[in-house]
Protein backbone atom coordinates (compact mmCIF):
# COMPACT_ATOMS: atom_id res chain seq x y z
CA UNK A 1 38.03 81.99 143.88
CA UNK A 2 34.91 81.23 146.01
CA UNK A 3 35.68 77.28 144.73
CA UNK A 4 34.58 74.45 147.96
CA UNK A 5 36.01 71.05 147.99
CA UNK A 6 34.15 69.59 150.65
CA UNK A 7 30.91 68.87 152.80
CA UNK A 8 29.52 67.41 148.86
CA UNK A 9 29.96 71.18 146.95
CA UNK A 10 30.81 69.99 143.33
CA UNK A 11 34.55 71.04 142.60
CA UNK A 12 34.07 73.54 140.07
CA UNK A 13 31.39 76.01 140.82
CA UNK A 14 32.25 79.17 142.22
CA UNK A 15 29.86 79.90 145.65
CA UNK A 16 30.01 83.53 144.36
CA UNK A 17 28.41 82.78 141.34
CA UNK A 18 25.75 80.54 143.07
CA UNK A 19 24.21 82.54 146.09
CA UNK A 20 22.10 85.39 145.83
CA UNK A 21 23.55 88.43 145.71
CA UNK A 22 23.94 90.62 149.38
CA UNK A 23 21.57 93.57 147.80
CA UNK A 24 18.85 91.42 146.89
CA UNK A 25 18.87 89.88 150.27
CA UNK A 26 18.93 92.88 152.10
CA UNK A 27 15.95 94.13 150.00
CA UNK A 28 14.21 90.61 150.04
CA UNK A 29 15.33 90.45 154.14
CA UNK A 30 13.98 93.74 155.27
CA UNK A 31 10.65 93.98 153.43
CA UNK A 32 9.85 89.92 154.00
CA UNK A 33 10.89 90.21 157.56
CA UNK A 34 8.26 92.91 157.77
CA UNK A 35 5.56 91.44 156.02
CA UNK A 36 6.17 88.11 157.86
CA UNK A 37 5.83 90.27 161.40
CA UNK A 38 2.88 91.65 159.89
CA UNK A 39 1.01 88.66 158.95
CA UNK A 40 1.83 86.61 161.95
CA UNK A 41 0.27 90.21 163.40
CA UNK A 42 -2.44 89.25 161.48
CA UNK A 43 -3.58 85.69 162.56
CA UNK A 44 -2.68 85.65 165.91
CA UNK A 45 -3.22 89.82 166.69
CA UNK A 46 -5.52 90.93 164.70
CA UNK A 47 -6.20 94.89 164.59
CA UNK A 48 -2.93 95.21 167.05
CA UNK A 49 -0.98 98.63 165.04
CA UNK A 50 2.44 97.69 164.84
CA UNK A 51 5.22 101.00 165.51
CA UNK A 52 5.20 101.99 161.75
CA UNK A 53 3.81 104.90 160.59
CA UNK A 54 -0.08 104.77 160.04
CA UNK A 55 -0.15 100.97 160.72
CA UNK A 56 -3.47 101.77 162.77
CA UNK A 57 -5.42 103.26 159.46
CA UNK A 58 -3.76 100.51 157.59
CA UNK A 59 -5.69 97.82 159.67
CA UNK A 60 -8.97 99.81 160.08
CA UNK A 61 -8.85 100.32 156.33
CA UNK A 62 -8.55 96.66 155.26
CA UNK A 63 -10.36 95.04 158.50
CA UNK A 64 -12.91 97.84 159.43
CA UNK A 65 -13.41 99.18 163.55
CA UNK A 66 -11.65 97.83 166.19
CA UNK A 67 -11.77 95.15 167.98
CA UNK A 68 -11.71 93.42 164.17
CA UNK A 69 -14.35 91.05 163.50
CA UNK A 70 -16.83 93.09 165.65
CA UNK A 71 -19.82 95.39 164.37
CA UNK A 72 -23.25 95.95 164.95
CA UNK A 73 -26.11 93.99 163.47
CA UNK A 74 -27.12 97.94 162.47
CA UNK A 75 -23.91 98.31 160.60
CA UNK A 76 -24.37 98.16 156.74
CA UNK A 77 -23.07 94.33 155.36
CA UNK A 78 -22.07 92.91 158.73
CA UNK A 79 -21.36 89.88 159.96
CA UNK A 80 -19.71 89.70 163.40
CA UNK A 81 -16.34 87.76 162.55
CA UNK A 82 -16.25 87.94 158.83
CA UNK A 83 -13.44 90.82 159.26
CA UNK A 84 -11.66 88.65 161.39
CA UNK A 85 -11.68 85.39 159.18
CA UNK A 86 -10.61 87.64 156.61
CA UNK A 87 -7.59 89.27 158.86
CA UNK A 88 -6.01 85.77 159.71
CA UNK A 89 -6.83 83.66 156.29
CA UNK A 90 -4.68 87.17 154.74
CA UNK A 91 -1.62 87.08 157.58
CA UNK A 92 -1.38 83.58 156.98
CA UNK A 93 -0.85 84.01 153.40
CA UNK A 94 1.31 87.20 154.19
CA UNK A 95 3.29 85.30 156.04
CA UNK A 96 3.70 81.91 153.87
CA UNK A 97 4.68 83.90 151.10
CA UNK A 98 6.73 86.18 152.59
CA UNK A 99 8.49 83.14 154.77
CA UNK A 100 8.65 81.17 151.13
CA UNK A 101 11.17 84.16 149.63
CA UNK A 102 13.66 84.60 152.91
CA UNK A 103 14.17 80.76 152.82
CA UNK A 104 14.86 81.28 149.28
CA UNK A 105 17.30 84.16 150.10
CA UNK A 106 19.09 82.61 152.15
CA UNK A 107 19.33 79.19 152.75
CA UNK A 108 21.35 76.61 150.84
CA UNK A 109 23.44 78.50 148.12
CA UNK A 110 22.42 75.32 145.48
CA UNK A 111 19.10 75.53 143.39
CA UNK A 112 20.22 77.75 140.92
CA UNK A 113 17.40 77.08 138.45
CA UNK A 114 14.74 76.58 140.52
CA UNK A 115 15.83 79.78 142.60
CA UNK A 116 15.62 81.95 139.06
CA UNK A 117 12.46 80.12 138.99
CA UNK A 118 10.87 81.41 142.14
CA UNK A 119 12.82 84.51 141.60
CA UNK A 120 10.59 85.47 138.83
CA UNK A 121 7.30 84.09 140.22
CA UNK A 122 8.15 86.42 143.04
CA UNK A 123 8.45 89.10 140.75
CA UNK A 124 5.83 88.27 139.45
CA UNK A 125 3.63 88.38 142.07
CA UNK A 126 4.78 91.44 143.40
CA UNK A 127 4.32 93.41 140.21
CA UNK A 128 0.63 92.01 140.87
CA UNK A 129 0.17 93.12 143.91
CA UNK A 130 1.18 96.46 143.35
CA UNK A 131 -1.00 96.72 140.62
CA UNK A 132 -3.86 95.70 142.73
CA UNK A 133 -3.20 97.99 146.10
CA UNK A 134 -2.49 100.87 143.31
CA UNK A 135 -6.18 100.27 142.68
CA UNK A 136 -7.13 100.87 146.38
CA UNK A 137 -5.53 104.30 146.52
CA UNK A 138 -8.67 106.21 146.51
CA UNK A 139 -10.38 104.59 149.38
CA UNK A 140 -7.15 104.35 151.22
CA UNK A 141 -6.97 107.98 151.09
CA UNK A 142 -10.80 108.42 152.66
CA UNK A 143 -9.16 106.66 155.68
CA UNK A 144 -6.22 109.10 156.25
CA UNK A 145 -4.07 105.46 154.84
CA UNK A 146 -1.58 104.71 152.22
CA UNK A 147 0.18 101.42 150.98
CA UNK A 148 2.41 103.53 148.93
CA UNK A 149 5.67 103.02 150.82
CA UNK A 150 4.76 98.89 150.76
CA UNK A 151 4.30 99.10 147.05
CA UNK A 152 7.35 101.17 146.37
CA UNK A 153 9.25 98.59 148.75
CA UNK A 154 7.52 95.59 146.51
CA UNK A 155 8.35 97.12 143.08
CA UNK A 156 12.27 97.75 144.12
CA UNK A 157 12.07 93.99 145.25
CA UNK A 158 10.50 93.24 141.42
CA UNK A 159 12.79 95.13 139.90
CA UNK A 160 16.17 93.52 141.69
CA UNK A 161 14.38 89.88 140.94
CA UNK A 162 14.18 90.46 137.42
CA UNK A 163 17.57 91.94 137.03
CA UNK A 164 18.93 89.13 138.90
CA UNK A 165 16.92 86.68 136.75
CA UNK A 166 17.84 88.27 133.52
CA UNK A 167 21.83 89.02 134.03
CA UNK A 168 23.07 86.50 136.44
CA UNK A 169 25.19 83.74 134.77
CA UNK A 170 23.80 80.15 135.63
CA UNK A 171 25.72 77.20 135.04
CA UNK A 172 24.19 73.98 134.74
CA UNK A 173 25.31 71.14 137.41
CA UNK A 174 27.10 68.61 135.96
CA UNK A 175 25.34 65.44 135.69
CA UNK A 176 27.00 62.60 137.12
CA UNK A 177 26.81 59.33 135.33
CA UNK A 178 26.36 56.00 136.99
């Protein structure tokens, strides 16, 4: 039994029961430990391709020509640094969320109800995003690009979530009265 006695574990609850499961973290760990690279990639080197394949179309897709936040005054709806306000305000998001849901992964095994919480905001927002880059497929493909291998990454990560949410046995703490 995965039972703890000690260090303020309540005698009882099986540590088994209460982490997350190693699949979902290796899911949750590999794809969050890449989006967190690439938004810290993001805000602090924006337009810098990262080795993964077509990483470089990727960022000249979403941010326009390199250097990012450059253009001409000639070039159609510019403004010199919008692309780059744009890059940074999205890798710090990228990387808050993404930071958010490995912390949940794997940090203290306790918060079993607010983890199935999260875990299906997280699904949530993952089935959302997919549905919105599935919308950008079209102009991805004018610029040689694809976000299909994210997505695909994202919707396994949705789908684990919401089977986790849906099967896993929670037991309530036991409230201690005073």
């Amino acid at each position: 039994s995965g039972d703890i006695r000690c260090c303020g574990w309540p005698a009882g609850r099986d540590l088994l029961t209460m982490t997350v499961p190693l699949h979902l973290q290796l899911v949750m760990g590999a794809l969050n430990a890449l989006f967190f690279v690439l938004g810290l990639r993001d805000v602090y080197f924006p337009g810098v391709a990262l080795p993964i394949p077509d990483d470089d179309k990727l960022v000249q897709a979403y941010f326009g020509p390199l250097p990012v936040g450059e253009c001409s005054k000639l070039a159609y709806d510019c403004y010199p640094g919008k692309m780059l306000v744009l890059s940074q305000s999205w890798g710090a998001v990228l990387a808050t969320v993404s930071a958010t849901k490995l912390v949940v992964a794997f940090s203290n095994p306790e918060g079993t109800f607010l983890r199935r919480n999260l875990f299906l905001l997280f699904a949530i927002c993952d089935l959302h995003f997919a549905y919105i880059a599935r919308g950008f497929g079209d102009y991805l493909a004018s610029q040689s690009a694809s976000v299909a291998p994210l997505v695909g990454g994202m919707l396994l990560e949705a789908a684990l979530l919401l089977l986790d949410v849906g099967l896993r046995t929670r037991t309530p703490k036991k409230i201690r009265k005073k």
